[in-house]
Protein backbone atom coordinates (compact mmCIF):
# COMPACT_ATOMS: atom_id res chain seq x y z
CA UNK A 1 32.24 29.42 -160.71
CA UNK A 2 29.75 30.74 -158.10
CA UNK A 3 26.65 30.53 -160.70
CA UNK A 4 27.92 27.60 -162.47
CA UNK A 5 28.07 25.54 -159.48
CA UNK A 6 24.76 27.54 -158.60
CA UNK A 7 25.83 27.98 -154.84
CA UNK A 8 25.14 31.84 -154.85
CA UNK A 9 23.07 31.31 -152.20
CA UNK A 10 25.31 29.02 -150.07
CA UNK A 11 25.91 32.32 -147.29
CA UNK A 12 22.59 33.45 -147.06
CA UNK A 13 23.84 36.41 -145.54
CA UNK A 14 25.56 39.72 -146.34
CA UNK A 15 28.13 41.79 -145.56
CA UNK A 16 28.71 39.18 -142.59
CA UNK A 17 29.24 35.60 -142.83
CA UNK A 18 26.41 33.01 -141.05
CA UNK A 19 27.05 36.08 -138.48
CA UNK A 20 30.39 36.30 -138.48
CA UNK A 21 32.48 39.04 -139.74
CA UNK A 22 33.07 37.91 -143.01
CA UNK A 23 37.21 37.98 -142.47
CA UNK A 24 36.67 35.93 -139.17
CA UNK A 25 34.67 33.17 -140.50
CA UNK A 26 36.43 30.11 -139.81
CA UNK A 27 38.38 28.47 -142.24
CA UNK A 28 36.78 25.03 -140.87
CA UNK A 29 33.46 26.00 -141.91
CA UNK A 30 34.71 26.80 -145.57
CA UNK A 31 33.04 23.85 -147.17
CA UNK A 32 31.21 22.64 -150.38
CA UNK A 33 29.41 25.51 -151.87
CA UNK A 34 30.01 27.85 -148.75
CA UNK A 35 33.92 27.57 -149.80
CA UNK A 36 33.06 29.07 -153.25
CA UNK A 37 30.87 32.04 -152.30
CA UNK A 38 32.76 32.68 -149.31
CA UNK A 39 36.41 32.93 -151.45
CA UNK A 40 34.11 35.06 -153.82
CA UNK A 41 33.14 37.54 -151.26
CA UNK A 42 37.36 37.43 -150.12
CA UNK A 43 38.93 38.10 -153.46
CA UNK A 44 36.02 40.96 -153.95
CA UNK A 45 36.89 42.73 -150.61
CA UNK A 46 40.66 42.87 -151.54
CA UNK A 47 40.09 43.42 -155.31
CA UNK A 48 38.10 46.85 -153.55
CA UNK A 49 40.73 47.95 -151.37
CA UNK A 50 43.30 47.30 -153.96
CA UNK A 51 41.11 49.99 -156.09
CA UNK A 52 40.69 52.16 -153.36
CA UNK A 53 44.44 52.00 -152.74
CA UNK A 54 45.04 52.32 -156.63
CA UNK A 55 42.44 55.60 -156.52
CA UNK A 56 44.25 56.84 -153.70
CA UNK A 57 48.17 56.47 -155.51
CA UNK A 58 46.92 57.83 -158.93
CA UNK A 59 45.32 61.04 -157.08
CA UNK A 60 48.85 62.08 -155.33
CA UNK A 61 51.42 60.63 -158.02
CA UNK A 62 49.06 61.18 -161.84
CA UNK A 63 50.06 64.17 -163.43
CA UNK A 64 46.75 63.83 -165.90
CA UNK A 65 43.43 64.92 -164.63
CA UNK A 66 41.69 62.32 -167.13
CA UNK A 67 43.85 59.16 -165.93
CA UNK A 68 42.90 60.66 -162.21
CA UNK A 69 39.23 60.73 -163.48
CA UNK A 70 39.76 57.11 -164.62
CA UNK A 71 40.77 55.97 -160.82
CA UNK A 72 37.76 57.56 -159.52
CA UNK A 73 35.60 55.85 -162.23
CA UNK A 74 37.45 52.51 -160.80
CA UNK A 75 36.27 53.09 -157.54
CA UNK A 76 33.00 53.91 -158.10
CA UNK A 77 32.14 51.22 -159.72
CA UNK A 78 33.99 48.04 -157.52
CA UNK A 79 31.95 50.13 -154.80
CA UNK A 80 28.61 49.18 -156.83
CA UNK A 81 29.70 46.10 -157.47
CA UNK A 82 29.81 45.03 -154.08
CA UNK A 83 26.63 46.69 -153.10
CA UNK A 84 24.90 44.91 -156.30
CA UNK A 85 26.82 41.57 -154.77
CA UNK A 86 25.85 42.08 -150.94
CA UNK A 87 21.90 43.22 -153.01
CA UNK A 88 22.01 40.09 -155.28
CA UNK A 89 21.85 37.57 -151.92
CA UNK A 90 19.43 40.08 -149.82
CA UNK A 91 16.52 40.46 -152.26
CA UNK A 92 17.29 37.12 -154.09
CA UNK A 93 16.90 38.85 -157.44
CA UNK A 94 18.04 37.43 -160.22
CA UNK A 95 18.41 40.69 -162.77
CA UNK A 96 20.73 41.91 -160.13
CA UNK A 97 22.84 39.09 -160.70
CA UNK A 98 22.89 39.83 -164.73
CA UNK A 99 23.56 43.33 -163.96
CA UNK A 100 26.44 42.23 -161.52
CA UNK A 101 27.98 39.86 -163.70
CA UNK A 102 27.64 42.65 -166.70
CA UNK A 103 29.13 45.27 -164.29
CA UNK A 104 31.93 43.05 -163.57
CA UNK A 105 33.11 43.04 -167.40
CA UNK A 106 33.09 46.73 -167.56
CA UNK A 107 35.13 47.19 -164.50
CA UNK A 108 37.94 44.81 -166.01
CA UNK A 109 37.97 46.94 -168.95
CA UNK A 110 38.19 50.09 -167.11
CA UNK A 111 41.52 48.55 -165.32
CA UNK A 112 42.74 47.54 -168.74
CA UNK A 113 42.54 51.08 -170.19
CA UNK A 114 44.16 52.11 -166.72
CA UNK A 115 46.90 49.73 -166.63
CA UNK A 116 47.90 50.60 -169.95
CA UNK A 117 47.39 54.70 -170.19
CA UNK A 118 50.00 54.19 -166.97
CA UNK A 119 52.89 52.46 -168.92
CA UNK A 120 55.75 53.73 -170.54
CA UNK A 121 54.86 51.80 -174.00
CA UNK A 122 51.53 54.04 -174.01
CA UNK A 123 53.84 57.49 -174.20
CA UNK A 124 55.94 55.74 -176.32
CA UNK A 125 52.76 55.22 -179.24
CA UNK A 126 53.09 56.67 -182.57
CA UNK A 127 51.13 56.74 -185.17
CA UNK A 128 53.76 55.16 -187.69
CA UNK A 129 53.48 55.49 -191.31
CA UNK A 130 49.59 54.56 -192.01
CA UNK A 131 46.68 55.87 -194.31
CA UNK A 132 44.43 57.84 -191.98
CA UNK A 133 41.68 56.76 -193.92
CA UNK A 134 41.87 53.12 -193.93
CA UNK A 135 43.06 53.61 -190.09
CA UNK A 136 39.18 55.04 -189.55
CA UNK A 137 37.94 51.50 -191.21
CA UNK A 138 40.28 49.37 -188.58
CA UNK A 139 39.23 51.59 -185.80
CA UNK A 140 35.71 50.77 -186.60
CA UNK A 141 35.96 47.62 -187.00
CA UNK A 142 37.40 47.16 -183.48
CA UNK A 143 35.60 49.20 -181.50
CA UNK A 144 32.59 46.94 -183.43
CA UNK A 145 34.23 43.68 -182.28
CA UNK A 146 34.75 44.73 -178.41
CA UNK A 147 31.32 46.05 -178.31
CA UNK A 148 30.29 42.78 -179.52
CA UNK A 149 32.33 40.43 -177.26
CA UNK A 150 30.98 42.67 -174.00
CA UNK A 151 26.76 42.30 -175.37
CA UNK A 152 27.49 38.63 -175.75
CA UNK A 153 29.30 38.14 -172.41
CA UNK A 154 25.68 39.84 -171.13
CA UNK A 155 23.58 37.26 -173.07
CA UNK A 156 25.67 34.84 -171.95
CA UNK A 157 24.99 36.20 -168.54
CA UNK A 158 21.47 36.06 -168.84
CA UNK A 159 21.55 32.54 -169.61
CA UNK A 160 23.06 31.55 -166.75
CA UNK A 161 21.45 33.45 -164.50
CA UNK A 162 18.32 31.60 -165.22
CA UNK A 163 19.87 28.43 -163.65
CA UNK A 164 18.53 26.06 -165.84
CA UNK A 165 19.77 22.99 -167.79
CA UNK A 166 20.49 24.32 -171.62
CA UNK A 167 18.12 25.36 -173.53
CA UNK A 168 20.05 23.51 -176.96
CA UNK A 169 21.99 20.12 -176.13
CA UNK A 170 23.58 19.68 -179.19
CA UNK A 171 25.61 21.73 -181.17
CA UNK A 172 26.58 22.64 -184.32
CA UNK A 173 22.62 22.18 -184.51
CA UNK A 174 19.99 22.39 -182.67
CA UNK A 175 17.69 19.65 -181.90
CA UNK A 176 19.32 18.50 -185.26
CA UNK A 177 17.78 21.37 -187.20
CA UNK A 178 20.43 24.48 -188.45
CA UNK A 179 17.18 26.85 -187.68
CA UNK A 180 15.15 24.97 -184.87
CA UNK A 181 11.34 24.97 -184.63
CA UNK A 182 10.11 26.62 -181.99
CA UNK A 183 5.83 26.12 -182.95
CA UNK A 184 3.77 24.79 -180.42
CA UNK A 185 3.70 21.21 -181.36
CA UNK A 186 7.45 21.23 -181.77
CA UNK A 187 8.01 22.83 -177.97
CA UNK A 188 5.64 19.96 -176.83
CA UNK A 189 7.66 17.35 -178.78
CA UNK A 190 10.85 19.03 -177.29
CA UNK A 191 9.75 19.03 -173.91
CA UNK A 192 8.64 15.59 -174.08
CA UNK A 193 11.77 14.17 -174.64
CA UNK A 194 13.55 16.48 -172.04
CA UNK A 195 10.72 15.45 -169.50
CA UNK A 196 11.71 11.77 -170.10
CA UNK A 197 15.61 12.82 -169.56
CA UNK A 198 14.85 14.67 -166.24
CA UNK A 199 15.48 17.99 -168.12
CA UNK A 200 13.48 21.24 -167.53
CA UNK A 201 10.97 22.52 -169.71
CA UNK A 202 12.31 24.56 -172.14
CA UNK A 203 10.55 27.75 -173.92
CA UNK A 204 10.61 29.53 -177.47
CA UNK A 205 12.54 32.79 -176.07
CA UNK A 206 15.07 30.22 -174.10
CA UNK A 207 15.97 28.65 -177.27
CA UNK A 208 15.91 31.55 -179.03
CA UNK A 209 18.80 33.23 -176.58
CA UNK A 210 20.87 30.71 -176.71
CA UNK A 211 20.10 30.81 -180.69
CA UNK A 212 21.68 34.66 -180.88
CA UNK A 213 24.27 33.95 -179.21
CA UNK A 214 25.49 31.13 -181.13
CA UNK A 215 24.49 33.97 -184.00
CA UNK A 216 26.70 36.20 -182.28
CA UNK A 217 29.43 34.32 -182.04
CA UNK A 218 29.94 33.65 -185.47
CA UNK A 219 29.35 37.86 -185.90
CA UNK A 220 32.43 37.94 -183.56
CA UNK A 221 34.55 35.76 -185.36
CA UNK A 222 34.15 37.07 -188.58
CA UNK A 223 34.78 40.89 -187.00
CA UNK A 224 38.05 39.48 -185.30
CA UNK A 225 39.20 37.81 -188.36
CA UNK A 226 38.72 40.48 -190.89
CA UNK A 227 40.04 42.91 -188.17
CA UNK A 228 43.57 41.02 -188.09
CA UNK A 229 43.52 40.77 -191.93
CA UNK A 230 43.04 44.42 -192.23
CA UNK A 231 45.76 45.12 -189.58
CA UNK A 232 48.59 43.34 -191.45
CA UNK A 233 47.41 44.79 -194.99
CA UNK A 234 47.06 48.13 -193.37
CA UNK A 235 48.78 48.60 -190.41
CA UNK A 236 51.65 46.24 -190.19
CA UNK A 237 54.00 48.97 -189.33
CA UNK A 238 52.65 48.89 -185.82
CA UNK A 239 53.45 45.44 -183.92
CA UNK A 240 51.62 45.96 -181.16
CA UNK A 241 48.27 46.08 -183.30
CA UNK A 242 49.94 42.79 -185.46
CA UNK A 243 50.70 40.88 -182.24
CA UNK A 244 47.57 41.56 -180.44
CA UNK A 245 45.18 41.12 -183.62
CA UNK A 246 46.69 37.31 -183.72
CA UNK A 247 46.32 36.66 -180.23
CA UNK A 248 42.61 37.56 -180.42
CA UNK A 249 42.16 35.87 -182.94
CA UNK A 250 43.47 32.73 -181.55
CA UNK A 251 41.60 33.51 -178.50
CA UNK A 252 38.22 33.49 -180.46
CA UNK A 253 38.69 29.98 -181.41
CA UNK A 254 39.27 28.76 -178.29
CA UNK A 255 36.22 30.52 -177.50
CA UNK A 256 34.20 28.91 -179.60
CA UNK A 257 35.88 25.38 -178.94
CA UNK A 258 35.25 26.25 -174.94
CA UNK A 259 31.65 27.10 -175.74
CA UNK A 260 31.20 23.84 -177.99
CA UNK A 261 32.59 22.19 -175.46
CA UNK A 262 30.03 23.89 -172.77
CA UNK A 263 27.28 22.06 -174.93
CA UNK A 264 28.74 18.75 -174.68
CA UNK A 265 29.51 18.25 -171.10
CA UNK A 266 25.58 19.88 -170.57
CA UNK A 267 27.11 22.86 -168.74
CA UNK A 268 29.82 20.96 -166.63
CA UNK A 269 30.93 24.15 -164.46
CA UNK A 270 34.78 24.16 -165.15
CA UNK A 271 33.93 24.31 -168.64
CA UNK A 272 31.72 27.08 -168.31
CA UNK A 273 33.89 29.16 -166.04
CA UNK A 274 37.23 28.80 -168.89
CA UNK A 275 34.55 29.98 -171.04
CA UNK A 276 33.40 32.93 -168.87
CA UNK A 277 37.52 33.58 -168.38
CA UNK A 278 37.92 33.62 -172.18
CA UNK A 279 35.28 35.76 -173.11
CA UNK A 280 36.83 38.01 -169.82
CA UNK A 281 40.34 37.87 -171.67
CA UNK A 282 38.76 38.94 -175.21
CA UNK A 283 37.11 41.72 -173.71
CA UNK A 284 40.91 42.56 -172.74
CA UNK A 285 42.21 42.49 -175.57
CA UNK A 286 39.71 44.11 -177.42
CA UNK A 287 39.21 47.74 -175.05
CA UNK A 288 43.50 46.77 -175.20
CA UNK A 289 43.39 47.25 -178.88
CA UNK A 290 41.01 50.39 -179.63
CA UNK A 291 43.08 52.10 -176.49
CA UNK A 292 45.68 51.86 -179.03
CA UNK A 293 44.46 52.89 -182.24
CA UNK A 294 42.69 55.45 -180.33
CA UNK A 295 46.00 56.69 -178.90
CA UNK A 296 47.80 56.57 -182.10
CA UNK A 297 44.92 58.67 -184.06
CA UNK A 298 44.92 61.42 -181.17
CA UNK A 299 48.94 61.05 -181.83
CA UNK A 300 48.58 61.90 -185.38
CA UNK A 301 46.46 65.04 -184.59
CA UNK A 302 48.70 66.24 -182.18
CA UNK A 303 46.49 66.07 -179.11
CA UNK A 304 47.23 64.75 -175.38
CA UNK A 305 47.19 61.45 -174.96
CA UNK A 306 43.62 60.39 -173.96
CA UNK A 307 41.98 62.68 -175.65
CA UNK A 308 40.24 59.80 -177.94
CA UNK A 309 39.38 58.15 -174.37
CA UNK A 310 37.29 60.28 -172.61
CA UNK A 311 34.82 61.57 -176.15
CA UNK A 312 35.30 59.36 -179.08
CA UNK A 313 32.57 61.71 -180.64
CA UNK A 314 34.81 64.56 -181.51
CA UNK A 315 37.03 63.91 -183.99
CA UNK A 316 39.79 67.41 -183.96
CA UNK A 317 40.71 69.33 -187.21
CA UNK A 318 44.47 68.10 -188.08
CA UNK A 319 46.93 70.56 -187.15
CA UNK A 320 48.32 73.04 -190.30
């Protein structure tokens, strides 16, 4: 919401608050865009001692030095985060602000994988009555999809980082064309009629991001729909792989609709936060999902639980 509204700048200050300590700042003087960045900056400082407090309980009370090593990860990185936060309004950079926003997605992730290795469902897993082999293909396919949704949640960051109107204002084409032209005489035309609209000028690459990752998008789709397809002609013995491959798939076309949607309100911010959210809650339940199937294959070879987590590279021998 901060970037959409574009009032990242509204404290010009950091860590304090127009000079106040940032927790002191009175609640009078939380107004227009100031309200925003200022909640931001709240809901980061207890999101960090809530990791610091969640680092803290997993050290004394986690039997499992690679769930431990997981906490610490946690920490280190909502540490960054607000350094790359307090760095994105002191040096007015925007790449820090991609890299922030990027940063972000990976630590929500990281607290997925946590909040599930910690349940009793996750030492519950089996691997159920599957074909190892065509398990490999779904596994593939997921951690394909997930790696997907988190690059496009970066070009999406990069887009709006560039605070600019769109580059595309319609949509399912662009500038009525499927595959726009982006020649010299067709920028000029292009810019033309944004210049009489009060639009900024637009460039070849500009069009061209927003161009992959309406590309992308489709990519996705496809990956999440032939993912849930192969889960319930593969894998339907295991209903927490059925249940969550339907959910993301219904959460990809609202996705899409949200991002549509984006296009034609030109970037109203509500929209483009749900859409933000969304793409935030299929990152979820994609790192959710490969957790899973990771856990069940390092179930199946007889290895601790987590194995799978912390090198995906080695795949064991079966036991005899």
């Amino acid at each position: 919401m901060v970037t959409s509204k574009g009032v990242g700048l509204a404290v010009p200050d950091w860590p304090t608050t127009f000079g106040y300590n940032m927790f002191l700042f009175p609640v009078s003087k939380w107004i227009g865009g100031i309200f925003f960045e200022h909640t931001h900056r709240l809901i980061a400082s207890i999101v960090g001692f809530m990791t610091v407090i969640l680092a803290v309980w997993m050290w004394l009370a986690e039997d499992r030095r690679w769930v431990r090593s997981l906490g610490y990860l946690a920490l280190f990185l909502v540490v960054l985060q607000g350094v790359l936060g307090g760095l994105r309004v002191t040096m007015l950079k925007d790449e820090i602000g991609i890299f922030h926003a990027c940063l972000a997605q990976a630590f929500l992730g990281l607290l997925v994988v946590i909040a599930l290795v910690t349940t009793d469902f996750w030492q519950s897993l089996s691997d159920g009555d599957v074909d190892l082999a065509k398990f490999n293909g779904i596994k593939s396919l997921a951690l394909f999809a997930t790696v997907a949704v988190y690059l496009q949640l970066a070009l999406g960051a990069v887009m709006r980082h560039q605070h600019r109107d769109l580059a595309i204002l319609d949509f399912p084409t662009a500038y009525r064309q499927w595959i726009p032209d982006t020649s010299a005489p067709a920028l000029a035309s292009i810019n033309a009629w944004r210049d009489a609209r009060a639009l900024s000028d637009v460039t070849a690459f500009q069009i061209w991001l927003q161009m992959a990752h309406r590309f992308l998008a489709g990519i996705i789709a496809i990956s999440i729909i032939t993912f849930c397809l192969r889960i319930w002609k593969n894998a339907r013995e295991i209903p927490a792989l059925r249940r969550l491959s339907i959910l993301w798939v219904v959460l990809v076309v609202c996705q899409i609709t949200l991002g549509a949607w984006t296009i034609w309100s030109n970037k109203a911010a509500d929209i483009v936060t749900a859409h933000v959210a969304m793409g935030a809650l299929m990152l979820s339940f994609g790192v959710s999902i490969c957790a899973i199937i990771l856990r069940l294959q390092s179930a199946w070879h007889g290895l601790p639980a987590g194995e799978h987590l912390i090198d995906m590279g080695k795949m064991p021998m079966p036991r005899a």
